[in-house]
Protein backbone atom coordinates (compact mmCIF):
# COMPACT_ATOMS: atom_id res chain seq x y z
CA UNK A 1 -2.37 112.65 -17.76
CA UNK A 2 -0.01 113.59 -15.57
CA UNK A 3 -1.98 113.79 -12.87
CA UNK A 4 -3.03 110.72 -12.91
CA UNK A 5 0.10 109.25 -13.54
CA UNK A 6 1.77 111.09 -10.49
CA UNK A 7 -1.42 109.50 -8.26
CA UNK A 8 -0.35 106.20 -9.57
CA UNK A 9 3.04 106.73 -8.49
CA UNK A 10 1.89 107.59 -5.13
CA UNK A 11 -0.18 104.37 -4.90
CA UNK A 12 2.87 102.01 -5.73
CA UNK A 13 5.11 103.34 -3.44
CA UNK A 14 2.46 103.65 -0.36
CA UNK A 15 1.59 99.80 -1.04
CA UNK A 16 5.30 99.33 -1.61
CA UNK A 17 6.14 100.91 1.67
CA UNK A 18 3.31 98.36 3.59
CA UNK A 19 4.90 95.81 2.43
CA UNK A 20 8.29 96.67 3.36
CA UNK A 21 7.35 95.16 7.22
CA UNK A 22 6.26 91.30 7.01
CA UNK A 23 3.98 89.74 9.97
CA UNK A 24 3.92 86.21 9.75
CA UNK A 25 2.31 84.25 12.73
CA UNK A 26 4.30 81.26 13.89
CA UNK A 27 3.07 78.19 15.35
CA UNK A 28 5.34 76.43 18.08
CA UNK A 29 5.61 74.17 21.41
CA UNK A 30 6.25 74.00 24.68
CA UNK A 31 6.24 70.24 25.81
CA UNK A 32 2.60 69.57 24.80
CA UNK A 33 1.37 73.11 24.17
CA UNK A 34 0.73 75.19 21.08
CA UNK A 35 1.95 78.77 20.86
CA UNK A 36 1.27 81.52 18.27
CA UNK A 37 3.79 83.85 18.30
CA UNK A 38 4.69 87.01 15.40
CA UNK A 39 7.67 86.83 13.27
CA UNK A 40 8.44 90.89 11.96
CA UNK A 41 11.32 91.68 9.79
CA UNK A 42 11.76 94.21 6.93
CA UNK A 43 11.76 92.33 3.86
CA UNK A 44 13.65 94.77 1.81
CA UNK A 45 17.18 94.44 4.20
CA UNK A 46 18.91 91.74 3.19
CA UNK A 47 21.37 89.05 4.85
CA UNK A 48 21.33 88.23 8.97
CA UNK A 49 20.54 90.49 11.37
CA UNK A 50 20.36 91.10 14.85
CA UNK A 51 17.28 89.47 16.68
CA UNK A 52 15.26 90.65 19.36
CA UNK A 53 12.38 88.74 21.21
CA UNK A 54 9.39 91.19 22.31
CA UNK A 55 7.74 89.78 24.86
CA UNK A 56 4.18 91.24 26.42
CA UNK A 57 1.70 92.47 28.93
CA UNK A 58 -0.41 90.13 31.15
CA UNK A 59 -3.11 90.41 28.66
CA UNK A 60 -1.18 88.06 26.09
CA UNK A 61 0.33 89.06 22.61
CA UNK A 62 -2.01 91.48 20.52
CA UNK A 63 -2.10 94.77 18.88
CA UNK A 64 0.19 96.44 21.35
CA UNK A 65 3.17 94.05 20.93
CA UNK A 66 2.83 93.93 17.27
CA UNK A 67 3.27 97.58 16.77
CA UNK A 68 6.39 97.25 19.09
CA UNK A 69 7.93 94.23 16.75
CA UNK A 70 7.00 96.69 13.85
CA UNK A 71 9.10 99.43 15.48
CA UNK A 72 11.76 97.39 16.62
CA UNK A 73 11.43 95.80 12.63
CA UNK A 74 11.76 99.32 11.17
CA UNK A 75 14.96 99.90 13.17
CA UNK A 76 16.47 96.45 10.90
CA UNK A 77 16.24 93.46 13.82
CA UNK A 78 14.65 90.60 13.12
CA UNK A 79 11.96 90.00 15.73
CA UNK A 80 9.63 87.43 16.90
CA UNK A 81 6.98 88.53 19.79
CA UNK A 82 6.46 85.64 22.04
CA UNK A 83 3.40 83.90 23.26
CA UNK A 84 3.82 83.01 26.96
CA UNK A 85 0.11 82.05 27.31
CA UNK A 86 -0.72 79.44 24.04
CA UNK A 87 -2.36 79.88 21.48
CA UNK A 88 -5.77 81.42 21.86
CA UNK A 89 -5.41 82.16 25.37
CA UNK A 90 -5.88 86.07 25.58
CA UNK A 91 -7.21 87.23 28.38
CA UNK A 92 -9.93 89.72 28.34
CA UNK A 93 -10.33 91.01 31.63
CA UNK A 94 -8.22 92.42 34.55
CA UNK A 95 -9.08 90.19 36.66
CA UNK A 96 -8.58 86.87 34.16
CA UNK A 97 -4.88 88.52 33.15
CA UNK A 98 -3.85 89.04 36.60
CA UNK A 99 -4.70 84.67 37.12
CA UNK A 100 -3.03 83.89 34.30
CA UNK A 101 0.08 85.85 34.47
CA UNK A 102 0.14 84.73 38.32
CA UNK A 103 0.43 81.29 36.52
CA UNK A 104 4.16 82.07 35.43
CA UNK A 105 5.10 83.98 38.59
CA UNK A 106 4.52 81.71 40.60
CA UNK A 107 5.97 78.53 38.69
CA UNK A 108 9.14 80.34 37.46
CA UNK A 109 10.32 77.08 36.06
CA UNK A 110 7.57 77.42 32.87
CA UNK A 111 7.83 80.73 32.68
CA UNK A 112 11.45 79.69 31.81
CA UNK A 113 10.79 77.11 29.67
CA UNK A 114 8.54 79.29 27.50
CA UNK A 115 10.69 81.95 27.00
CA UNK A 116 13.58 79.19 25.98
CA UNK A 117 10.99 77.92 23.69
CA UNK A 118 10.54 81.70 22.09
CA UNK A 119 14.15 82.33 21.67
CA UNK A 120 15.11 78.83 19.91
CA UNK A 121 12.42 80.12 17.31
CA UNK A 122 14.50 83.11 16.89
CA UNK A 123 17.44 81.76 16.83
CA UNK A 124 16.40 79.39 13.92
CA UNK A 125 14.40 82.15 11.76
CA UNK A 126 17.00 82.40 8.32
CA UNK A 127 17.56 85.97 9.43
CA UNK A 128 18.94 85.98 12.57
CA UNK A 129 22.34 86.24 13.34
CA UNK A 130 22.64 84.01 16.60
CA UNK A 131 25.78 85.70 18.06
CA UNK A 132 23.44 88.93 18.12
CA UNK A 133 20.46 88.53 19.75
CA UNK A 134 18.27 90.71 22.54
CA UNK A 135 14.97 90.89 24.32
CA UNK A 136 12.78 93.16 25.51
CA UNK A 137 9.48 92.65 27.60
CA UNK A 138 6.65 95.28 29.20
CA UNK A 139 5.18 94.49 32.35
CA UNK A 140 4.82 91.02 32.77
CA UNK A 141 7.09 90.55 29.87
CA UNK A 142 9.31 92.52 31.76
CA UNK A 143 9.29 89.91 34.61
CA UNK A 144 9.44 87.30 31.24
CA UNK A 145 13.12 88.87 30.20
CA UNK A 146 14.54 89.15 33.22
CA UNK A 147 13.89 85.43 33.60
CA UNK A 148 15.38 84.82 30.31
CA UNK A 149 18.42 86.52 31.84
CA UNK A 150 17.96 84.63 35.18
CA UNK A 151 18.09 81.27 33.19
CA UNK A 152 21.57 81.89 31.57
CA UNK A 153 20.54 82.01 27.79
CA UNK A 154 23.24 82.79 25.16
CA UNK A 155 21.52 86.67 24.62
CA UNK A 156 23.69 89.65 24.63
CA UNK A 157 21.27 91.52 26.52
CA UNK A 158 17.87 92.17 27.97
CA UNK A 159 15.36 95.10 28.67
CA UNK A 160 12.55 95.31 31.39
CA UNK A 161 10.35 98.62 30.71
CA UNK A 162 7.97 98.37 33.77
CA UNK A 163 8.25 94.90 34.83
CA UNK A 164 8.18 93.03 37.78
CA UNK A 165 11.63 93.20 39.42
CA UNK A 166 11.24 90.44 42.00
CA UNK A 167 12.57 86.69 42.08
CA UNK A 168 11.55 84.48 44.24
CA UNK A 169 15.75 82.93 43.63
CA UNK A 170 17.46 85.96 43.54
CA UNK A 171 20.73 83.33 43.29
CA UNK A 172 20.26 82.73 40.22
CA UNK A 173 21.30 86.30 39.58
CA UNK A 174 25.08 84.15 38.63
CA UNK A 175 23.87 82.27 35.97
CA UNK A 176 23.59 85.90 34.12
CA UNK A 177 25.63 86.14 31.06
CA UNK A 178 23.76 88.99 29.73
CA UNK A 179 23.55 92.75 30.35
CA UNK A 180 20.43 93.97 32.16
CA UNK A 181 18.86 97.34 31.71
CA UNK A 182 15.82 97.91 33.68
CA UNK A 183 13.08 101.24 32.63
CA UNK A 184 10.89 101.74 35.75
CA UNK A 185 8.52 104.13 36.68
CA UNK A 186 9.62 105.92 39.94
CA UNK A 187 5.84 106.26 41.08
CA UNK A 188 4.82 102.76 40.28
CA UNK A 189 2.90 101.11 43.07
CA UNK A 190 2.75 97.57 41.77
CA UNK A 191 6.64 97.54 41.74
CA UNK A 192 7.59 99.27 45.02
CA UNK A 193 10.90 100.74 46.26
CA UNK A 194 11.43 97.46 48.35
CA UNK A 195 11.13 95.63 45.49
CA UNK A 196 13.44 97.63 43.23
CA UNK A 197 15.90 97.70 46.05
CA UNK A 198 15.87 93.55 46.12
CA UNK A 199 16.05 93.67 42.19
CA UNK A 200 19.55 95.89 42.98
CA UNK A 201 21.11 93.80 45.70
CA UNK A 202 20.04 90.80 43.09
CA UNK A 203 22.37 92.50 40.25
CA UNK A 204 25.11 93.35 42.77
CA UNK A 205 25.77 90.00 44.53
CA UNK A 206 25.29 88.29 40.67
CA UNK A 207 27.90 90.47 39.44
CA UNK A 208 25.73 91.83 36.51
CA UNK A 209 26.71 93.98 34.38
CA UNK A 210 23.30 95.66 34.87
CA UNK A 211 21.56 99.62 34.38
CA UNK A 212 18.56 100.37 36.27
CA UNK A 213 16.73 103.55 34.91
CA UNK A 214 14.07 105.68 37.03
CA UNK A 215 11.47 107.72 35.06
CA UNK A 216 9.56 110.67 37.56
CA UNK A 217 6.60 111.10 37.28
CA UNK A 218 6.08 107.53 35.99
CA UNK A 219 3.86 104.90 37.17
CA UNK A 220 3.15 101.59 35.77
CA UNK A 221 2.38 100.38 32.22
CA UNK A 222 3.82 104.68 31.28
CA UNK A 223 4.81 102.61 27.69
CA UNK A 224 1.44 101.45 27.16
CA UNK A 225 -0.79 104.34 25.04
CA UNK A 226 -4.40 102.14 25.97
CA UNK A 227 -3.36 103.02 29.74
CA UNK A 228 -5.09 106.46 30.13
CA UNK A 229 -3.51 109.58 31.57
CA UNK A 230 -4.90 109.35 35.79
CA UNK A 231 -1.26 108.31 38.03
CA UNK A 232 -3.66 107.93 40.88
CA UNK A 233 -4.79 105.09 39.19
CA UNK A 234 -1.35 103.76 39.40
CA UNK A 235 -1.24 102.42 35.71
CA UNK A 236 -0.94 105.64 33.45
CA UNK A 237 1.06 106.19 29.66
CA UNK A 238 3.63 108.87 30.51
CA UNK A 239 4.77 110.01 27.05
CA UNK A 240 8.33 111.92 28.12
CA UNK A 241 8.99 108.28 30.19
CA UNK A 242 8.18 106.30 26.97
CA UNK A 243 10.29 108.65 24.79
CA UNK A 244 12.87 108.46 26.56
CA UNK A 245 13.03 104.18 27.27
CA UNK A 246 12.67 104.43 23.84
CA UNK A 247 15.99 105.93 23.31
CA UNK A 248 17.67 104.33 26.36
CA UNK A 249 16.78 100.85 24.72
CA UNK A 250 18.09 102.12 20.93
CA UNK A 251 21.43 103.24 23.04
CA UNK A 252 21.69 99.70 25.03
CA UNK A 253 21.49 98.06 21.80
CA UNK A 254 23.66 100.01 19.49
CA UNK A 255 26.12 99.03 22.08
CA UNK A 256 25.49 95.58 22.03
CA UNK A 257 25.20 94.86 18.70
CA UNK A 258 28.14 97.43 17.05
């Protein structure tokens, strides 16, 4: 009798502790287009909280970006992971991600406009508390928050971990009202030393209040677990770099948001 009671027990509180981390998906718009995005929170905190925007790779908002709202949930922000793309528009392919992402970098003025259109969401979920509010983007995300940033939104700060470092208006650099960290792989070919080097006159001349990490060892996409272990592919997971973002963004925020 026991026994079975205890494996009861142990049932309740395993389904309890599922339910502790909500997923909702969230319809929204961008002039005329529809967006499915991912509101995360733990439902068991209670009141505001501070709210972070996850935005993702050049192969749109999936499984990958969900388990980062999760872990960013379980850490008590409020999160919504953003859909840059529209709804439905997941690209399957290497070559079909790399054309759509292009999209955005080269017409920096949407890309803007649908990362304002993420944040208002955020802002207006019951559970976020509006004077506390970051962002954090991988890859082309990463080149997605540091336009956020670029576009002088009302966020407390921002976090690229192996995005694109390059703007085409490095100017707008004094619109910033945020603080910038930056988590790059020293090895990584798509974002090369001439670009990184831009990306830090950018932050100088703006007068940013800005952190730019380097990772050895590192290449491109070193968050991402799906990216194999082969650097001389220049797109590897590097799991002492992610570790260690992984901290450097918990230590950016704490300081925000204390």
């Amino acid at each position: 009798m026991r026994s079975a009671l205890f494996s009861i027990l142990v049932l309740m509180t395993a389904i309890q502790a599922r339910g502790e981390i909500i997923f909702k998906n969230v319809e929204y718009k961008q002039g005329g287009t529809v967006l499915e995005g991912l509101s995360v929170y733990d439902n068991t905190a209670s009141g505001i909280r501070p709210g972070v925007l996850v935005f993702h790779q050049w192969k749109g908002l999936g499984e990958y970006e969900k388990k980062r709202a999760e872990m960013l949930a379980k850490l008590g922000f409020n999160v919504f992971a953003a859909d840059i793309y529209g709804k439905g528009v997941r690209p399957e392919t290497m070559q079909a991600a790399a054309e759509e992402a292009g999209k955005y970098k080269k017409d920096r003025g949407l890309l803007r406009a649908r990362v304002q259109a993420a944040l208002e969401v955020l802002q207006n979920h019951e559970f976020t508390d509006r004077s506390r509010i970051g962002a954090v983007g991988y890859c082309f995300g990463g080149t997605s928050v540091l336009e956020l940033a670029r576009s002088g939104a009302p966020v407390a700060g921002v976090v690229s971990f192996h995005g694109g470092l390059s703007s085409p208006t490095p100017e707008d650099a004094e619109h910033i009202k945020c603080k910038v960290l930056a988590l790059h792989g020293a090895d990584d070919p798509n974002v090369p030393p001439a670009e990184v080097s831009g990306f830090e006159q950018e932050m100088r001349k703006g007068h940013v209040d800005w952190q730019l990490v380097k990772y050895g060892g590192a290449v491109h996409s070193f968050t991402d677990w799906n990216a194999g272990n082969d650097n001389s592919k220049g797109v590897a997971y590097n799991e002492k770099a992610d570790r260690r973002s992984w901290e450097a963004m918990k230590q950016f925020f704490n300081e925000l948001f204390q």
